[in-house]
N, C-alpha and C. Protein backbone atom coordinates (compact mmCIF):
# COMPACT_ATOMS: atom_id res chain seq x y z
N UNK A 1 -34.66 72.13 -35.55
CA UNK A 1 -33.68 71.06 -35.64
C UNK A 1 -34.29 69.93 -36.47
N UNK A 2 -33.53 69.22 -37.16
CA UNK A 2 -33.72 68.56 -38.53
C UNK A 2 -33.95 67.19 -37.79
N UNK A 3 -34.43 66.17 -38.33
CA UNK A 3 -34.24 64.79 -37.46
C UNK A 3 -32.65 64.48 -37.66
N UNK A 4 -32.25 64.63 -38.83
CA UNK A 4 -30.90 64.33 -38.85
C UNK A 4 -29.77 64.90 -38.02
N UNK A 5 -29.71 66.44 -37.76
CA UNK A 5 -29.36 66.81 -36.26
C UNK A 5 -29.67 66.76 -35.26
N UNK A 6 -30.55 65.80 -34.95
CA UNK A 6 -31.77 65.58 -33.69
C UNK A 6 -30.49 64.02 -33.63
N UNK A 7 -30.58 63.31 -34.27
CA UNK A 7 -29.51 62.11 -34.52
C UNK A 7 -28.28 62.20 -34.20
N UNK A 8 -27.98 62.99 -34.88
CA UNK A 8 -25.95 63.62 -34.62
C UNK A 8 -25.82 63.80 -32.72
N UNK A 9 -26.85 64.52 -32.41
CA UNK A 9 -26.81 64.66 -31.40
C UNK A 9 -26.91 63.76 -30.43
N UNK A 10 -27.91 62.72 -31.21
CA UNK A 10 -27.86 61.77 -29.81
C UNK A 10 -26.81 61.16 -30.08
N UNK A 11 -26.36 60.83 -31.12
CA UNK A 11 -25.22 59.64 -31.45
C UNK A 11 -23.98 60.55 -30.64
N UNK A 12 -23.85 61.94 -30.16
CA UNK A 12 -22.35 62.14 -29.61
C UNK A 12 -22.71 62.21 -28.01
N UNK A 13 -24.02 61.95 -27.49
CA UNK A 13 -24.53 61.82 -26.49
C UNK A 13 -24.56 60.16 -26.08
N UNK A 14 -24.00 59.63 -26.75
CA UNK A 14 -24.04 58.30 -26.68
C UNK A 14 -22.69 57.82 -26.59
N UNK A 15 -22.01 58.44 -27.35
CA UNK A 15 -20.45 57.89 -27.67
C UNK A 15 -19.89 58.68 -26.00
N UNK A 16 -20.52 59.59 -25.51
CA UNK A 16 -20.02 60.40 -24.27
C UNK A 16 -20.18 59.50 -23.52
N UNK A 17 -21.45 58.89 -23.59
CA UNK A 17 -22.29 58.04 -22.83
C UNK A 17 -20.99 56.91 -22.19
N UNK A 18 -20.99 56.12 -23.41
CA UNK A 18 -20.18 55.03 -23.38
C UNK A 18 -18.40 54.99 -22.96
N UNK A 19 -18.07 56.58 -23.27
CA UNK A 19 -16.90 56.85 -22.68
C UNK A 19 -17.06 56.91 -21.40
N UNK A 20 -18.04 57.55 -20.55
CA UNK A 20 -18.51 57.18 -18.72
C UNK A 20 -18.22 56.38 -18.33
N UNK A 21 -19.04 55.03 -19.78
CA UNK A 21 -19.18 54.06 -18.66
C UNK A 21 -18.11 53.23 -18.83
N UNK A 22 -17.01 53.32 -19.73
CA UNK A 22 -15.63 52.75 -19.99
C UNK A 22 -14.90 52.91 -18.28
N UNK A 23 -14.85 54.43 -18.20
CA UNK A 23 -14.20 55.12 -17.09
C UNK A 23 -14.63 54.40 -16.34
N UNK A 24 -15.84 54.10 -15.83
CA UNK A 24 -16.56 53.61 -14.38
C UNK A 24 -16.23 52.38 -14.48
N UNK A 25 -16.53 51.71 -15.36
CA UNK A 25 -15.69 49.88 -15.74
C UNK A 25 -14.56 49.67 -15.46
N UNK A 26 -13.55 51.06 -15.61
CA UNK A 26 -12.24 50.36 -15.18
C UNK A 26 -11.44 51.26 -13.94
N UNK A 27 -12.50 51.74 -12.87
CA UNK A 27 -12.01 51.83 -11.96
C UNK A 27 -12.01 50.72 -10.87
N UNK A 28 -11.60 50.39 -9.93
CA UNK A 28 -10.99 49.83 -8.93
C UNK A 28 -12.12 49.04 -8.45
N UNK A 29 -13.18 50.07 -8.20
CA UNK A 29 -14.54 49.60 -7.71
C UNK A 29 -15.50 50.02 -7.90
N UNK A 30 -15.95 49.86 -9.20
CA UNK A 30 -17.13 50.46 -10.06
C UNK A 30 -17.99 50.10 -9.27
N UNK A 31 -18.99 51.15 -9.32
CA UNK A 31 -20.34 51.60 -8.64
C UNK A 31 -21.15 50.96 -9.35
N UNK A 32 -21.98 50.19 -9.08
CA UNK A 32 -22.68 49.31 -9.39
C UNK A 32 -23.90 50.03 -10.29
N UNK A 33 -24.58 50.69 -8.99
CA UNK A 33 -26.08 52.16 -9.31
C UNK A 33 -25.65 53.07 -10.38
N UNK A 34 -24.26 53.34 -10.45
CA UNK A 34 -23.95 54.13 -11.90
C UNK A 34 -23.61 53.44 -13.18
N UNK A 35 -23.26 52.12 -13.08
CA UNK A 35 -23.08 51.90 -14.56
C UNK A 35 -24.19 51.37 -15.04
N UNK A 36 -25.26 50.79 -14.02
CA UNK A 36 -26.84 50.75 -14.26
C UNK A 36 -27.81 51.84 -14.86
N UNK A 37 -27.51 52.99 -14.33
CA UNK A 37 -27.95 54.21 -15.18
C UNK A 37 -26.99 54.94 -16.31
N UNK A 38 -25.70 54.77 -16.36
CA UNK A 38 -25.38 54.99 -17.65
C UNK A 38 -25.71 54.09 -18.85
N UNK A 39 -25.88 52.61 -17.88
CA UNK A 39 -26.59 51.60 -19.18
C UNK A 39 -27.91 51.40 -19.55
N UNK A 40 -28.65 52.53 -18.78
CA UNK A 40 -30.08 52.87 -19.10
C UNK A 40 -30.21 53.80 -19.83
N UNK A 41 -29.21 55.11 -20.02
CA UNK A 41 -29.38 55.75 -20.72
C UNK A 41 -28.78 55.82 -21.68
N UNK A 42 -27.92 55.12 -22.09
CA UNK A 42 -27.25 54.64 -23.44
C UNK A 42 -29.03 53.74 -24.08
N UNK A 43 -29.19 53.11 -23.54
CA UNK A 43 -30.26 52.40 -24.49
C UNK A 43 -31.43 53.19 -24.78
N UNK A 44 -32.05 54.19 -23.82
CA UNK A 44 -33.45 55.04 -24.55
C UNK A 44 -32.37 55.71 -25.34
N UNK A 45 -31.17 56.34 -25.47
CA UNK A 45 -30.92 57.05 -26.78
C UNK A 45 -30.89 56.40 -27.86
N UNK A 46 -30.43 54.97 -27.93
CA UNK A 46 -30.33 54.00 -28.77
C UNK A 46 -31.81 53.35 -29.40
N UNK A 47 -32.65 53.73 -28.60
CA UNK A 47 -34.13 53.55 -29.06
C UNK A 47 -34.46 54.85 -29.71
N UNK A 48 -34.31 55.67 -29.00
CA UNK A 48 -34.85 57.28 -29.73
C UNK A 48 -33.90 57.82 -31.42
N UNK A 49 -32.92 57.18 -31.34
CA UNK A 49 -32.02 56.86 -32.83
C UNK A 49 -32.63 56.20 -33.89
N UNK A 50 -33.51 55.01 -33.60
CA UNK A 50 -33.84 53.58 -34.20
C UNK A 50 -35.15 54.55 -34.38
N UNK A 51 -35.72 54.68 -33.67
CA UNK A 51 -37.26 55.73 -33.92
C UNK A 51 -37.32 56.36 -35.01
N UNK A 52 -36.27 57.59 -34.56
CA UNK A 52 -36.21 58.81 -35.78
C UNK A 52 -35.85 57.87 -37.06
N UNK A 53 -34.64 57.24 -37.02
CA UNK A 53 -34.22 56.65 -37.89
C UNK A 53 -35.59 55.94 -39.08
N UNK A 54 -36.29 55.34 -38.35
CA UNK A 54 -37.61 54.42 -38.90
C UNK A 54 -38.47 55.60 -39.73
N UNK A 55 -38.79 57.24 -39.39
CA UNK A 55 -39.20 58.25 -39.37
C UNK A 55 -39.06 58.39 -41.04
């Protein structure tokens, strides 16, 4: 795998990411512990992007 498909990948792992945490934001009574770890793992992918990217 290329860095550039190493990228694609995180970037649709991210956009998934952020569709979660849309969902969890606009339910009734978002879980606090989950949009904390979907917003943890939106950012190491967003670091591991910026990495390769620098590469």
């Amino acid at each position: 795998m290329t860095a550039t498909d190493r990228i694609d990948t995180l970037r649709d792992r991210h956009a998934n990411l952020d569709s979660k945490l849309d969902q969890e934001v606009n339910r009734p009574l978002p879980d606090e512990a989950t949009l904390h770890e979907l917003k943890r793992q939106k950012l190491a992918i967003k670091d591991e992007i910026a990495r390769l990217e620098r590469v």
